[in-house]
Protein backbone atom coordinates (compact mmCIF):
# COMPACT_ATOMS: atom_id res chain seq x y z
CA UNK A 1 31.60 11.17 11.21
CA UNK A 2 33.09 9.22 8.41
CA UNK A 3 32.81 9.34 4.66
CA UNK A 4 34.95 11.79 2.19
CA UNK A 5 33.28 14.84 3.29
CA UNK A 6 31.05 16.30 5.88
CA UNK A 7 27.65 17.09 4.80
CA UNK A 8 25.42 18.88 6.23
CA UNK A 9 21.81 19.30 4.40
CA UNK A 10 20.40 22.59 6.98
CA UNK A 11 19.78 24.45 3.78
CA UNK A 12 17.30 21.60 2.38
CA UNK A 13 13.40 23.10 2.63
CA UNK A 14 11.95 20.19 3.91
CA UNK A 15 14.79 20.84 6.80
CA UNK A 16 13.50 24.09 7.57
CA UNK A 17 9.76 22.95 7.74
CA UNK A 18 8.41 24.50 11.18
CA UNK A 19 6.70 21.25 12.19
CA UNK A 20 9.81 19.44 11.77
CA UNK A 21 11.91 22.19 13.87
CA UNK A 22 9.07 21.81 16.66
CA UNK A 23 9.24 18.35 16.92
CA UNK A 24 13.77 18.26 17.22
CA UNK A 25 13.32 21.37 19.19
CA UNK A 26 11.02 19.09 22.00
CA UNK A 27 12.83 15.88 21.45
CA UNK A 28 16.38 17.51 21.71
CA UNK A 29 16.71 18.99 25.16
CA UNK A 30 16.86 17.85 29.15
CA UNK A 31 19.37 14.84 28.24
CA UNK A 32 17.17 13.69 25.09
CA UNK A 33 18.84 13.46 21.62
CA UNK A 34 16.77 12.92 18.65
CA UNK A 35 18.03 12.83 14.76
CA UNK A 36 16.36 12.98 11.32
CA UNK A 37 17.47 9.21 10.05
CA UNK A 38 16.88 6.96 6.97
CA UNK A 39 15.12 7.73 3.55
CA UNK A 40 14.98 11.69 4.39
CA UNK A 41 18.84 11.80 4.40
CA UNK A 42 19.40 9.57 1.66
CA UNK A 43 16.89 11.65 -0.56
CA UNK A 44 18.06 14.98 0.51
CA UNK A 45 21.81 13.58 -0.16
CA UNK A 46 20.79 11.98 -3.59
CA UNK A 47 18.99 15.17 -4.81
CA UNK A 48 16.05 13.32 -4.90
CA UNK A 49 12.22 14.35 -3.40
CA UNK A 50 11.74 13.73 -0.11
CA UNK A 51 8.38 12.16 1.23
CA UNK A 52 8.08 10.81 4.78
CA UNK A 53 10.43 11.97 7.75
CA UNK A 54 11.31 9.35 9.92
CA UNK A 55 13.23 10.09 13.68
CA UNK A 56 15.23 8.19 15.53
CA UNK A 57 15.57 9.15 19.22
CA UNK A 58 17.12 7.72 23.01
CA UNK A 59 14.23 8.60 24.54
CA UNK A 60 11.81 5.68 25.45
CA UNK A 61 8.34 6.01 23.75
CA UNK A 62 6.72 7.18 27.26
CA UNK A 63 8.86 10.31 27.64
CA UNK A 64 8.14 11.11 23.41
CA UNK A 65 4.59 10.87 24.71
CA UNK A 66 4.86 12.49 28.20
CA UNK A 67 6.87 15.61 26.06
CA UNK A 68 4.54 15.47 23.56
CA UNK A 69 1.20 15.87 25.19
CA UNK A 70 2.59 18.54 27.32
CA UNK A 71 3.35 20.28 24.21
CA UNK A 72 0.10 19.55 22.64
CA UNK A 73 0.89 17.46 20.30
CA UNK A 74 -0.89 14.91 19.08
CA UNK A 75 0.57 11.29 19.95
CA UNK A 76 -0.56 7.68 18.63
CA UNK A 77 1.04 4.77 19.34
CA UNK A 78 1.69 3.15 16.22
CA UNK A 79 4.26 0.49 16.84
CA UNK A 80 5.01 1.06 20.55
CA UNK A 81 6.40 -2.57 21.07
CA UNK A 82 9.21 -1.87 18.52
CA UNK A 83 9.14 1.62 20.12
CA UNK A 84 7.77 3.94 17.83
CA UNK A 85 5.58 6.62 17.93
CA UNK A 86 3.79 9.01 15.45
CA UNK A 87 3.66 12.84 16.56
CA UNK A 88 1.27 14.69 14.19
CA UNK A 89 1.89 18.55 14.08
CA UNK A 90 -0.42 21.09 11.95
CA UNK A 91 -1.43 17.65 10.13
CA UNK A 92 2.12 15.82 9.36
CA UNK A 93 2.80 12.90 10.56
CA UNK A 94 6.49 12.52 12.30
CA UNK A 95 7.32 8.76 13.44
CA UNK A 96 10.15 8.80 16.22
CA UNK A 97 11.46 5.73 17.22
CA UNK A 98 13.90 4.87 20.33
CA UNK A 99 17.22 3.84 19.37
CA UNK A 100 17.44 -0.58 19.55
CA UNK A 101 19.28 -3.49 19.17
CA UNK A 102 18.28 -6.94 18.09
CA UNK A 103 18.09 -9.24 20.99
CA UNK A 104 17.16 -12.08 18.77
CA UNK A 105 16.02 -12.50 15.18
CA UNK A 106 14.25 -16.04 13.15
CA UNK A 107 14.77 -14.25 9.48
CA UNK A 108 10.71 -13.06 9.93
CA UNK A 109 11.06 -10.93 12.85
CA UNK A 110 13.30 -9.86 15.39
CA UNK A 111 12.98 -9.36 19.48
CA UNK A 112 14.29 -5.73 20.43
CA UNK A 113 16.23 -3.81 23.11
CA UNK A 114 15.37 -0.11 23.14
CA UNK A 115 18.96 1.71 24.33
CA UNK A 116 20.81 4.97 23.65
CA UNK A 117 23.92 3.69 21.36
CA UNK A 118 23.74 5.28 18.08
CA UNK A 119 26.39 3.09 16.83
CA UNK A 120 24.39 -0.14 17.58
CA UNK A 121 21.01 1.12 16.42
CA UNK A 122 22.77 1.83 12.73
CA UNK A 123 24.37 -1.49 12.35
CA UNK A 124 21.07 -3.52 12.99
CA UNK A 125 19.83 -1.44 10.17
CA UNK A 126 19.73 -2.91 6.18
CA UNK A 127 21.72 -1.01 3.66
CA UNK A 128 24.92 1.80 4.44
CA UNK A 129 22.29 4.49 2.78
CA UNK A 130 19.87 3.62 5.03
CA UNK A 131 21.50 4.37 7.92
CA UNK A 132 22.68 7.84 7.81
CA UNK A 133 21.54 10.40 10.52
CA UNK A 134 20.83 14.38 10.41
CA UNK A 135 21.23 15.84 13.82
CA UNK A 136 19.57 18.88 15.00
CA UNK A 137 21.43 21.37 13.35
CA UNK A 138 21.78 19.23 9.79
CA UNK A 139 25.13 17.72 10.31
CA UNK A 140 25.45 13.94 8.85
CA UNK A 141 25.93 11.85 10.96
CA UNK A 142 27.39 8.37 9.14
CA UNK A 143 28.69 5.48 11.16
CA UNK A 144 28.57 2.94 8.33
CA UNK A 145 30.83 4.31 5.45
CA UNK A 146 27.03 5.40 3.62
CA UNK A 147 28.38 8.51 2.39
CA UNK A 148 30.49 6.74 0.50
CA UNK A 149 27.81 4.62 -1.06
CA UNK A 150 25.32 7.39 -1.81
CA UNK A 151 28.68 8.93 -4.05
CA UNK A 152 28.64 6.15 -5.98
CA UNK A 153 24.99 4.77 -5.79
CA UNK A 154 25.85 1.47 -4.48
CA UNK A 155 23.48 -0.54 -2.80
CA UNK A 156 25.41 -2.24 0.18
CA UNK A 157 24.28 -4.20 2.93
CA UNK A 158 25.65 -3.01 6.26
CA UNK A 159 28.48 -5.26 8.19
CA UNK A 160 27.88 -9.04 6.57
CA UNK A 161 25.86 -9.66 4.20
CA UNK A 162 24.41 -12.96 4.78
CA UNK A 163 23.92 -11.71 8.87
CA UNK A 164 21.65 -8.95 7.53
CA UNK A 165 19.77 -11.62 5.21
CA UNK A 166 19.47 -13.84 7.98
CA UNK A 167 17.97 -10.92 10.75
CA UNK A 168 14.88 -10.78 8.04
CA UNK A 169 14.97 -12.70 5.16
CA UNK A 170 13.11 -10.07 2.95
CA UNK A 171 16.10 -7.86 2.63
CA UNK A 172 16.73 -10.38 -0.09
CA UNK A 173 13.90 -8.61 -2.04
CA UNK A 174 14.91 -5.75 -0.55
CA UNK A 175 18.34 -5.47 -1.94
CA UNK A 176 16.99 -5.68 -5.49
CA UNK A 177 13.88 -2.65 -4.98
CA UNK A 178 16.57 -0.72 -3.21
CA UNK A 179 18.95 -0.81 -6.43
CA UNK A 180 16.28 -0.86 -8.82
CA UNK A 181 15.29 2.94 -7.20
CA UNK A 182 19.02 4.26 -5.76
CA UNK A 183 21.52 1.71 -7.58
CA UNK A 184 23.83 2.01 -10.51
CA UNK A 185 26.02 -0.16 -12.49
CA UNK A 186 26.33 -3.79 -10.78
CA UNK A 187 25.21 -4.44 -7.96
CA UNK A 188 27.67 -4.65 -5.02
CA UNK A 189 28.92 -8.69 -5.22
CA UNK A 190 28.74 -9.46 -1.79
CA UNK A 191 25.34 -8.94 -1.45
CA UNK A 192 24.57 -10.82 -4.80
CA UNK A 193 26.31 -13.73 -3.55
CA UNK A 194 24.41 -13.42 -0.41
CA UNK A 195 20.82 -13.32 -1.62
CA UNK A 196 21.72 -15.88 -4.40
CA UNK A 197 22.53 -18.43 -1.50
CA UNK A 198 19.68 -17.39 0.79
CA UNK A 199 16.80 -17.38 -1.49
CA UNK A 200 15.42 -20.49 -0.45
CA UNK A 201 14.58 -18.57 2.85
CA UNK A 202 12.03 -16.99 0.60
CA UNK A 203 9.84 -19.42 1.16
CA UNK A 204 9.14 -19.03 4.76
CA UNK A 205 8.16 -15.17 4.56
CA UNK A 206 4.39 -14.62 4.18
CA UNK A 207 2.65 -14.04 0.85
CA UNK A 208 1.57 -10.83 1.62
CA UNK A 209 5.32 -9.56 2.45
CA UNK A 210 6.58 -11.00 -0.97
CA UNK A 211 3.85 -9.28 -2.71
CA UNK A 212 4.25 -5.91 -1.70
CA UNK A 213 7.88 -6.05 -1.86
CA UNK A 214 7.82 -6.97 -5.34
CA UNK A 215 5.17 -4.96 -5.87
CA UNK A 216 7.46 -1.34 -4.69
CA UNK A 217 10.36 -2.84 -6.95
CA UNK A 218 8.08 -3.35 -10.10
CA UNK A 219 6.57 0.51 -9.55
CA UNK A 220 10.68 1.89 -9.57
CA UNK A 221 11.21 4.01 -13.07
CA UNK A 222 13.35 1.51 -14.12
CA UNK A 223 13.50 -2.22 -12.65
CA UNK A 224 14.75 -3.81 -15.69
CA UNK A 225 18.30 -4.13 -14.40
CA UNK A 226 16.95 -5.28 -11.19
CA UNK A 227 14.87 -7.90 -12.77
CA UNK A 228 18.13 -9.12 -14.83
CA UNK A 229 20.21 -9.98 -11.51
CA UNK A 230 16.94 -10.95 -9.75
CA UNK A 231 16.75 -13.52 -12.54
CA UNK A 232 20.81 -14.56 -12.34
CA UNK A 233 20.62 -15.33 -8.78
CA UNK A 234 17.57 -17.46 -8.92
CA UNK A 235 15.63 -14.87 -7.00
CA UNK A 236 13.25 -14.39 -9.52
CA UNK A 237 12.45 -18.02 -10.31
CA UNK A 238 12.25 -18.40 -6.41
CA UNK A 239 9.38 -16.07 -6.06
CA UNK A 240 8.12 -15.98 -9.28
CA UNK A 241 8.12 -19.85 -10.96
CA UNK A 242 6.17 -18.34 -14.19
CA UNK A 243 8.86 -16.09 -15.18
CA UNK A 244 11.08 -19.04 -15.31
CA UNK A 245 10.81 -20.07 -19.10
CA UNK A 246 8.81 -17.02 -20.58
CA UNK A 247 11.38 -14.10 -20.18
CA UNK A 248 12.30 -10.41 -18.48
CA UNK A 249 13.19 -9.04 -22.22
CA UNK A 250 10.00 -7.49 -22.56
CA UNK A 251 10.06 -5.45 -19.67
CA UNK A 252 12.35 -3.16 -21.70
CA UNK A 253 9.85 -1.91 -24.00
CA UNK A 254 7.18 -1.35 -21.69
CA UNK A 255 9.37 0.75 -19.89
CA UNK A 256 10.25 2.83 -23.22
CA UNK A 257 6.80 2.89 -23.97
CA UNK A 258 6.16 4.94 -20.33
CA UNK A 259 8.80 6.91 -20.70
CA UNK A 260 8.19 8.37 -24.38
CA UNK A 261 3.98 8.20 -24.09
CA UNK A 262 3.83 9.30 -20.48
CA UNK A 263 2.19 6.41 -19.39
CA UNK A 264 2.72 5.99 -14.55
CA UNK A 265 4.56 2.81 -13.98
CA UNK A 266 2.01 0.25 -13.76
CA UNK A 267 3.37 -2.53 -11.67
CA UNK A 268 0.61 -4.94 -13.24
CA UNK A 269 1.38 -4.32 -16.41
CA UNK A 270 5.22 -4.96 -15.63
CA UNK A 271 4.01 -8.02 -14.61
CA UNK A 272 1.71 -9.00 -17.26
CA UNK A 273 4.93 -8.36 -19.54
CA UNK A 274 7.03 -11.01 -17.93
CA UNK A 275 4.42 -13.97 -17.42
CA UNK A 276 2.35 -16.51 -19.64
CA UNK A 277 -1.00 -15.06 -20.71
CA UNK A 278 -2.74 -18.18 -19.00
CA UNK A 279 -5.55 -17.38 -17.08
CA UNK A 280 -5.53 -20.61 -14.59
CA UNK A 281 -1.81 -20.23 -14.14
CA UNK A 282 -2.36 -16.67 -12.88
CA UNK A 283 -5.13 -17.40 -10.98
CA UNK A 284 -2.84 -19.52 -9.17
CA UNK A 285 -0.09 -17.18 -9.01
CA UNK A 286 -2.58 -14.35 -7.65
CA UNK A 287 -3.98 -16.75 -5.10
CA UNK A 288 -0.32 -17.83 -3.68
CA UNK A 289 1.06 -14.34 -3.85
CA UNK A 290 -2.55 -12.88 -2.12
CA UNK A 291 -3.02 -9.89 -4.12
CA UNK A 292 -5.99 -8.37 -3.94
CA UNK A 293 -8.49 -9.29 -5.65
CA UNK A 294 -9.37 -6.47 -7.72
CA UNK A 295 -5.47 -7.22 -9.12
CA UNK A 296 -6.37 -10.61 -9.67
CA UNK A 297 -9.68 -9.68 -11.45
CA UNK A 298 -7.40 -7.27 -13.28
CA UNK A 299 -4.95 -9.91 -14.52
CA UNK A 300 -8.11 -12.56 -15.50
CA UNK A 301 -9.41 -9.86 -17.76
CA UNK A 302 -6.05 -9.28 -19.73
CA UNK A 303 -5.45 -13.44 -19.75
CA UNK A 304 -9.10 -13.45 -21.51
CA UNK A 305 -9.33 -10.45 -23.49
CA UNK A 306 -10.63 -11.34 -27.31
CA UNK A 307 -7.31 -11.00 -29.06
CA UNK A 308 -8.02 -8.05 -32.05
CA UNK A 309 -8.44 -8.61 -35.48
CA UNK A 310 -5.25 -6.87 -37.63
CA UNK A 311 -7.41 -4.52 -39.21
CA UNK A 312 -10.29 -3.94 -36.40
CA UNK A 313 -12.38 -0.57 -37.27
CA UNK A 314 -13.33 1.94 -34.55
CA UNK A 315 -17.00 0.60 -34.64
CA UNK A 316 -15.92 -2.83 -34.19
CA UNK A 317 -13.96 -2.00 -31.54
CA UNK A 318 -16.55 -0.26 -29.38
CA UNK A 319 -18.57 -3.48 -29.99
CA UNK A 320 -15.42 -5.10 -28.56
CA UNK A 321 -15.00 -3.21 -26.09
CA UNK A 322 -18.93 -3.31 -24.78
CA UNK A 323 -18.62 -7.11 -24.52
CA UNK A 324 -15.12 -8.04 -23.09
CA UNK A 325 -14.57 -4.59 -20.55
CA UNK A 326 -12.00 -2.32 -21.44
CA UNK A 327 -9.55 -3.32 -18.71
CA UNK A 328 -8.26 -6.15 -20.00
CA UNK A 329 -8.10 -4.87 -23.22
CA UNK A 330 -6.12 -1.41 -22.41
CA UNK A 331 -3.57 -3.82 -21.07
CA UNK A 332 -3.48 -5.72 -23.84
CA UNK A 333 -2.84 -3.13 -26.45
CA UNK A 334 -0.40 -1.31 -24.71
CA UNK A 335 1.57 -4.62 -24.15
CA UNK A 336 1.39 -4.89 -28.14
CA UNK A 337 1.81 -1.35 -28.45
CA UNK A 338 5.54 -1.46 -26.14
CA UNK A 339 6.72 -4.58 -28.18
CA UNK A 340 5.76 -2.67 -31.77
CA UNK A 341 7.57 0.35 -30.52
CA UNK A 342 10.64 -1.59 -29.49
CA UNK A 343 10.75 -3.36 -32.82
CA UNK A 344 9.60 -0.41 -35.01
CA UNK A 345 12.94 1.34 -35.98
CA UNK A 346 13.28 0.84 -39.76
CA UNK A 347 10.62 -1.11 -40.56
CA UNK A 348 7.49 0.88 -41.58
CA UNK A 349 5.11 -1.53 -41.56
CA UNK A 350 5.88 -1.93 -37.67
CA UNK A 351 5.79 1.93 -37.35
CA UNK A 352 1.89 2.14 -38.82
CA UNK A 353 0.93 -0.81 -36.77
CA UNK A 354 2.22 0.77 -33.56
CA UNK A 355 0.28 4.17 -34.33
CA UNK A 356 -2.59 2.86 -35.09
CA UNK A 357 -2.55 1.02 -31.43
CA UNK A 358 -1.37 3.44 -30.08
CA UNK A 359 -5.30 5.16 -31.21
CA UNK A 360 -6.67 2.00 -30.25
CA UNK A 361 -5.29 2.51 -26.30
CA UNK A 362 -6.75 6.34 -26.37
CA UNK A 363 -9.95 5.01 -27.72
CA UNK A 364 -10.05 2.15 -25.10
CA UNK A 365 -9.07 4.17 -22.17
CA UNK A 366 -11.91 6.66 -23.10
CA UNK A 367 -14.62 4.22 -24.09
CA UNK A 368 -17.32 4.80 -21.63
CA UNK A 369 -19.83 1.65 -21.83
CA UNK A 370 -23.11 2.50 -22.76
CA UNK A 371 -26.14 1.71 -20.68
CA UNK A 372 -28.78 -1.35 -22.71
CA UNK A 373 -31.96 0.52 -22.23
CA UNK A 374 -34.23 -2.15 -22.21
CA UNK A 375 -34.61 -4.69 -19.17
CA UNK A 376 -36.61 -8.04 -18.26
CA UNK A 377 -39.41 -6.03 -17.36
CA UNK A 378 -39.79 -4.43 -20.65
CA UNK A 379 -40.29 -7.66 -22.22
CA UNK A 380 -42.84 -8.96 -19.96
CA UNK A 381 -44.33 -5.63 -20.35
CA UNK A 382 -44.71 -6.35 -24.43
CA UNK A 383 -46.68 -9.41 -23.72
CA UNK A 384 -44.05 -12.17 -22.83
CA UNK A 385 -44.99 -14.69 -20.38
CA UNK A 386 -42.40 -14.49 -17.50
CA UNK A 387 -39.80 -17.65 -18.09
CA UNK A 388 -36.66 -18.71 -19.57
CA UNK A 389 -37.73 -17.06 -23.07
CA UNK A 390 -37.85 -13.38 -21.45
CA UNK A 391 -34.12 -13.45 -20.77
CA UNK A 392 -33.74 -15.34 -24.49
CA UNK A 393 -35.62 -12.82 -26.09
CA UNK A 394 -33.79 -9.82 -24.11
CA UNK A 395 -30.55 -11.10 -25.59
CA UNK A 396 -31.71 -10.91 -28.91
CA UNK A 397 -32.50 -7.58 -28.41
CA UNK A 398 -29.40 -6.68 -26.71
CA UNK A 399 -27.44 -8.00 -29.78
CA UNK A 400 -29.29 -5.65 -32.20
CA UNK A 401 -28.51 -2.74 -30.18
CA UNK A 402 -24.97 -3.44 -30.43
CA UNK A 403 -24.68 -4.51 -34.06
CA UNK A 404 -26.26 -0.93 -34.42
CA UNK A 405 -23.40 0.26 -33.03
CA UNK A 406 -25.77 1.48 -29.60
CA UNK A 407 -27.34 3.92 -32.26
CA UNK A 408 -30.78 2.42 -31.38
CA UNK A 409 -33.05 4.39 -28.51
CA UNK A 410 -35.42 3.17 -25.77
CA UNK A 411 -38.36 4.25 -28.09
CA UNK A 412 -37.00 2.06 -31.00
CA UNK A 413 -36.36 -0.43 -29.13
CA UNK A 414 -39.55 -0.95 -27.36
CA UNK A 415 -41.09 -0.73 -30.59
CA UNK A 416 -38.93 -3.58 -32.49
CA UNK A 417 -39.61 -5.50 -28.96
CA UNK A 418 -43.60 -5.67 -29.61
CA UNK A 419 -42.60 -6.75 -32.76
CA UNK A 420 -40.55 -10.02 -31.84
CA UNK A 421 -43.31 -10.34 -28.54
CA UNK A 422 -46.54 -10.18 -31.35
CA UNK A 423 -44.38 -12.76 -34.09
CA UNK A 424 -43.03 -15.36 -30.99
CA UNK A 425 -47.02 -15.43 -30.11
């Protein structure tokens, strides 16, 4: 074990958990050794909450299986070519994977060897904190100099860093979301220099990998740092062309604006903050990058939201609201809302215009669109011949309702309807 001390985490709670101790106790006898390894160790070192428990093991995924199901535990195979398998016990999921080495990588995916050398299986791992290991009794294991790194939150890539880059080119990406969430200060210069000549490799991962990626490093507390050296090593133009002339500096206030109004991180809205409100050049960007299309939907509503009048009253608003859909809109305001915040410090005028949108984004989140109660039907029902003028006249009628602020029920309605009907005969 290397590093400036020994550590050893077999106080931690999430240690102790019963279905955890099951699982080492089965994997850890009759010649098998089997370690806690990855994000559970780095958490637990790094004080920070610990979510999924990942295994590493030199059994081969037949004898996890074999041991399992005469245990009775549950066993499904979820990536049994790369030689990994989930055990579920009382309902948590455990994935233990045999110990490998790459047998041959093209930057997008590698061909592996499943074996029993510890040693090997750390250094075709990413990043030094990444590759620490927990043994049965809580002793860390660190064959990488990751102890180290967790001291002083550096984000390292392990052995060369170009070598890692080059075994899967979205460890570029990678490097970045992984300092954005664990770093601190600047980030470790041989890996800068390393994704800053590799980015071109970008290019050649798949849409859906970039997305996501980016997607985990714009959801961090705090990407704004990552975003800066994504930006000075080209990264960020590389994988995102419309930053390129419209700027990160907003992503600041946004991130203020979470912080002091307790808004989640809202990777979309990150995003919104650092591209061109431009509805066809999003659309394009959404199509290349293959998000989903309720994100793309979500971005085409903020690109064409109305923009609001200075001094827009509540019932003007709702009216607002009713016509353009409140999604685009919530996005909006609490885009204007971060930037007012950021530049409200001594200037009052700022100060009022950022409360009062700051009521604007309650009142938009809350608005609840209220249901037209009329229909095509009702108008034919009134004595319009079916055609082209039913939906005319419908509109008409819809456009009263609003400008009485919705105030207007079925009853009146129907009534001012037989009206319009009896005067259009």
């Amino acid at each position: 074990m290397t590093g400036p001390t020994q550590k050893n985490i077999a106080d931690e709670d999430w240690f102790n958990n019963p279905a955890l101790k099951r699982v080492l106790d089965l994997l850890n006898v009759d010649g098998g050794e089997t370690r806690i390894v990855g994000g559970a160790v780095r958490n637990a070192l790094m004080g920070l909450p610990i979510q999924d428990v990942d295994l590493a093991t030199t059994l081969l995924p037949a004898e996890t299986q074999a041991r399992a199901e005469a245990a009775g535990i549950k066993s499904v195979p979820t990536g049994i070519a790369h030689g990994t398998v989930t055990l579920v016990v009382d309902g948590q999921p455990f994935e233990v994977t045999t110990l490998r080495r790459d047998v041959s990588t093209d930057g997008r995916h590698a061909e592996v060897a499943f074996g029993t050398d510890w040693q090997a299986d750390a250094e075709r791992r990413d990043f030094t904190i990444n590759a620490l290991y927990a043994d049965r009794n809580g002793h860390v294991v660190d064959m990488v100099e990751g102890l180290p790194d967790i001291e002083t939150r550096t984000i390292r890539f392990i052995g060369d860093a170009a070598t890692r880059i080059a075994e899967d080119h979205l460890r570029s990406l990678r490097f970045f979301r992984f300092f954005a969430y664990y770093g601190s200060g600047r980030p470790d210069a041989d890996g800068l220099r390393a994704v800053a000549r590799a980015k071109d490799k970008l290019s050649t991962l798949s849409a859906e990998r970039i997305w996501a990626e980016t997607k985990k490093l714009l959801t961090a507390t705090d990407p704004s740092r990552a975003l800066l050296w994504m930006r000075q090593t080209g990264v960020l133009t590389e994988i995102l062309p419309e930053t390129e002339k419209w700027g990160i500096d907003a992503i600041h206030g946004v991130v203020a604006a979470e912080a002091a109004l307790g808004w989640n991180p809202d990777p979309l809205l990150r995003l919104a903050a650092i591209v061109p409100v431009d509805a066809p050049r999003l659309a394009d960007m959404a199509k290349r990058l293959r998000m989903a299309n309720a994100e793309a939907v979500r971005l085409e509503n903020w690109a064409t939201a109305p923009v609001l009048p200075d001094e827009v009253t509540d019932v003007g608003f709702d009216r607002i609201l009713y016509r353009a859909g409140r999604d685009g809109l919530v996005m909006q305001l609490k885009l204007a809302l971060a930037s007012a915040r950021a530049n409200a410090e001594g200037d009052p005028i700022t100060m009022r215009k950022a409360a009062r949108l700051s009521v604007l984004v309650t009142r938009a989140e809350n608005f609840e669109k209220p249901v037209f109660p009329l229909s095509g039907g009702d108008v034919i029902a009134a004595g319009m011949e079916p055609g082209p003028k039913v939906g005319t006249l419908l509109a008409e009628m819809e456009t009263l309702w609003v400008e009485r602020n919705f105030s207007l029920d079925r009853a009146a309605l129907t009534a001012r309807l037989a009206e319009m009907v009896g005067k259009a005969d």
